[in-house]
Protein backbone atom coordinates (compact mmCIF):
# COMPACT_ATOMS: atom_id res chain seq x y z
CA UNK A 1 -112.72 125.75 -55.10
CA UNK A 2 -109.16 125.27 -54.15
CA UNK A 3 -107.35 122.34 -52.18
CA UNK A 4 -107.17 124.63 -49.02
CA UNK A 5 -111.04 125.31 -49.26
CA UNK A 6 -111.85 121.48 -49.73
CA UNK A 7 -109.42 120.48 -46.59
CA UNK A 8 -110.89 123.05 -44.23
CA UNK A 9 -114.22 121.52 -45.42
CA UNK A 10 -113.75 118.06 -44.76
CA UNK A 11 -112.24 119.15 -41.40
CA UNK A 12 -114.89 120.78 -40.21
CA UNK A 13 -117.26 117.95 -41.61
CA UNK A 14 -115.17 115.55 -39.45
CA UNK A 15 -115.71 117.68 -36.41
CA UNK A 16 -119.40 117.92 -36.47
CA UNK A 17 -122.28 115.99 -35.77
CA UNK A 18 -123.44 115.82 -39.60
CA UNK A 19 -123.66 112.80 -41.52
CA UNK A 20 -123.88 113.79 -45.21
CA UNK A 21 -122.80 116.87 -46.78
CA UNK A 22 -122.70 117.97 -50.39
CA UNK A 23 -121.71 121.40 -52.45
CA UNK A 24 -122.05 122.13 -55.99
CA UNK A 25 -119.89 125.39 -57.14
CA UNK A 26 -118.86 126.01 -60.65
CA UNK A 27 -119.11 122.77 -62.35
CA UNK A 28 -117.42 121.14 -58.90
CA UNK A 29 -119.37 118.76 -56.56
CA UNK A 30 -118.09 117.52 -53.13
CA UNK A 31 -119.74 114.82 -51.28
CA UNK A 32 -119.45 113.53 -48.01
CA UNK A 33 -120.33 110.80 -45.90
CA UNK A 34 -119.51 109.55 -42.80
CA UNK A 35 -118.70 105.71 -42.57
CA UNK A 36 -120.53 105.38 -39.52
CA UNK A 37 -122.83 108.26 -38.23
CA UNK A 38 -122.53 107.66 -34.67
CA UNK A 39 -118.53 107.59 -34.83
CA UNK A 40 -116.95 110.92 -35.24
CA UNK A 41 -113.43 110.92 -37.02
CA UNK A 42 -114.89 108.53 -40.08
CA UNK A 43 -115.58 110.18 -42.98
CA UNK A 44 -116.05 109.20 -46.79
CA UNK A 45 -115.44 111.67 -50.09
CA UNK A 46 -117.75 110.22 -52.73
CA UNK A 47 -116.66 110.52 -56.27
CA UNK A 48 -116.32 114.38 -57.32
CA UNK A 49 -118.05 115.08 -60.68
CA UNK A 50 -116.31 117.01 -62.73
CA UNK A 51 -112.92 115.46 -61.32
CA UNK A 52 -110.86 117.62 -59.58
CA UNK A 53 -107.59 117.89 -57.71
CA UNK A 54 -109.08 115.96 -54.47
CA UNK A 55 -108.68 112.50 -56.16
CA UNK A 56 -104.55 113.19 -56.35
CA UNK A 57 -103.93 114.69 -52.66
CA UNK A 58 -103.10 113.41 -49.65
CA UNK A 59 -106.79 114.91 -48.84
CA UNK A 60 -107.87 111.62 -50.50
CA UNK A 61 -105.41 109.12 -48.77
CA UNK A 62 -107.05 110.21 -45.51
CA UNK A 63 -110.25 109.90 -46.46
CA UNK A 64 -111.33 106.74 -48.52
CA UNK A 65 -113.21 107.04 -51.75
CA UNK A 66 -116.42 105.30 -52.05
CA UNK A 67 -117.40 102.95 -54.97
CA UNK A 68 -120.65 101.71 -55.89
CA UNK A 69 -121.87 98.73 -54.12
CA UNK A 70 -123.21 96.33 -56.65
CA UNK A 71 -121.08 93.77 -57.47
CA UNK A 72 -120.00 93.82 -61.08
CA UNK A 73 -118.72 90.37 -63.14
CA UNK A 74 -114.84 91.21 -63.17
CA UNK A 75 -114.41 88.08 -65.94
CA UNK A 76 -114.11 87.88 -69.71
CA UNK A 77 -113.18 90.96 -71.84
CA UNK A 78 -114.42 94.52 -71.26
CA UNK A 79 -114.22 98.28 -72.95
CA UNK A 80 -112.34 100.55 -70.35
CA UNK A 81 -112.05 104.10 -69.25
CA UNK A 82 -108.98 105.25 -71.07
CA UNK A 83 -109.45 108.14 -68.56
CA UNK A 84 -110.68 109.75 -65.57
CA UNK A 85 -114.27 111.51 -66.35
CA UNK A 86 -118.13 111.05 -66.79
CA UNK A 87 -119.92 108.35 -68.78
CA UNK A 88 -122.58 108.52 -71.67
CA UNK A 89 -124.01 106.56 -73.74
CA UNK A 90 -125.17 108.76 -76.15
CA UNK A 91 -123.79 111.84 -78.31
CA UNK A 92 -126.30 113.90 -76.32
CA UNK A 93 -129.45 113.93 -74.10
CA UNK A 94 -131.98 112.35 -75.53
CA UNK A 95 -130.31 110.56 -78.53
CA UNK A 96 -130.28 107.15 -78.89
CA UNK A 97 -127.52 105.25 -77.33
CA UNK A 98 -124.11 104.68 -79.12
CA UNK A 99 -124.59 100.84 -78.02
CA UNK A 100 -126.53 98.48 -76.63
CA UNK A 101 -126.93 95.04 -74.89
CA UNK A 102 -126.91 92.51 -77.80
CA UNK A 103 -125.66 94.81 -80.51
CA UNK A 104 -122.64 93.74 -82.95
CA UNK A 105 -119.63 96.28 -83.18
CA UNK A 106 -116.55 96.76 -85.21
CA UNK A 107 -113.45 97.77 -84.43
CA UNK A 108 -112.81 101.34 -84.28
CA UNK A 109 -116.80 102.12 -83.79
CA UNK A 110 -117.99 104.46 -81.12
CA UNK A 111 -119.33 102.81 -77.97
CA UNK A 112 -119.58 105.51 -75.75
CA UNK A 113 -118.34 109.07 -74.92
CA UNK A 114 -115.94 110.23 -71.91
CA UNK A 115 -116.28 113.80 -70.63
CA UNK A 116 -112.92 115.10 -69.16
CA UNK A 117 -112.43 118.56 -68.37
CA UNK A 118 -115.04 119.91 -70.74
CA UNK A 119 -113.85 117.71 -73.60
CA UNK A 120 -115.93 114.97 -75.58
CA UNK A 121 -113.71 112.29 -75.90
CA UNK A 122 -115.30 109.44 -77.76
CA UNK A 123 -114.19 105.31 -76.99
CA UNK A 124 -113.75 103.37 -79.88
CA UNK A 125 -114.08 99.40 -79.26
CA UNK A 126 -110.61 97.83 -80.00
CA UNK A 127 -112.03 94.90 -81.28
CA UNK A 128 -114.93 93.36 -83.45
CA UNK A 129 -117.06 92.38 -80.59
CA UNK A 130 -120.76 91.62 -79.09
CA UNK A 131 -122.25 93.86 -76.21
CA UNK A 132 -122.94 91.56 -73.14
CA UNK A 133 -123.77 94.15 -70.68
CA UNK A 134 -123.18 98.14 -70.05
CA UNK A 135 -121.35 98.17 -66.93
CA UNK A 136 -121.38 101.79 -66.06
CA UNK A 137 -124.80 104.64 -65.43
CA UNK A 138 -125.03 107.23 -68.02
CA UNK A 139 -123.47 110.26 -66.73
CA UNK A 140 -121.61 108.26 -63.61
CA UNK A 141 -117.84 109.48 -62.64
CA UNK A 142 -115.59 106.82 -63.73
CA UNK A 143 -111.98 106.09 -63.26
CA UNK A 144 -108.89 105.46 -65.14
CA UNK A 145 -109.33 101.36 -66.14
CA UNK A 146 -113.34 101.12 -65.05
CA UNK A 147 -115.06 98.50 -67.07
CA UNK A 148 -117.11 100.44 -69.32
CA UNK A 149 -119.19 97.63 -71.29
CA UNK A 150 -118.52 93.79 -71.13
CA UNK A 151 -118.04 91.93 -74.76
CA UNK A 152 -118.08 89.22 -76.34
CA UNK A 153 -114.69 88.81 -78.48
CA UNK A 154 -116.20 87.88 -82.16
């Protein structure tokens, strides 16, 4: 799906009467909400998974991005997204997670994988450290800087 597609989507989204639309082609997903359902004009992209080009056009300035609603603890020290991709916990489904709440790591151990354009990227904790909490869903979208698990500097 190209940028021209996804515009002349979200314009016709914005013209009609629907509240929530979604599309999945060829690894892509689109979703979109509208702020308000009875005001026409308001609409919301939610995260594409795999990330594509909507997060860096002017497609995106015009219409917000959503983030998850639950408030997160933004204090103390934290393992973050080197990049923009999806989150998991383990090497693969069904495997036991990398981490986990409570556990000791060392620097330079794997704590979690980021999937970017097809590509296994794996996040290595920059510091002996305890888990305190995993901030992020396995498989979630995240972003460039999102707290990925909150530590405990040892």
């Amino acid at each position: 799906m190209n940028l021209q597609e996804i515009k002349k989507i979200m314009e016709l989204f914005d013209n009609s009467d629907i509240a929530k639309f979604s599309i999945k082609q060829e690894g892509f997903e689109l979703k979109l909400q509208k702020a308000n359902a009875s005001v026409s004009g308001a609409v919301t992209a939610i995260a594409p998974a795999p990330v594509a080009a909507i997060s860096q056009t002017p497609v995106a300035e015009s219409a917000p991005v959503a983030t998850p609603s639950t408030p997160k603890d933004t204090s103390g020290h934290f393992i973050t997204s080197p990049m923009v991709g999806t989150f998991y916990r383990s090497p693969s489904p069904g495997a036991a997670p990398y981490v986990n709440v409570g556990d000791t790591i060392k620097k330079g151990q794997t704590v979690a994988i980021i999937e970017a354009m097809k590509i296994m990227n794996e996040i290595e904790a920059e510091f002996d450290c305890r888990v305190v909490s995993i901030e992020v869903s396995d498989g979630q979208p995240v972003e460039f800087s999102t707290n990925l698990i909150k530590v405990e500097k040892l």
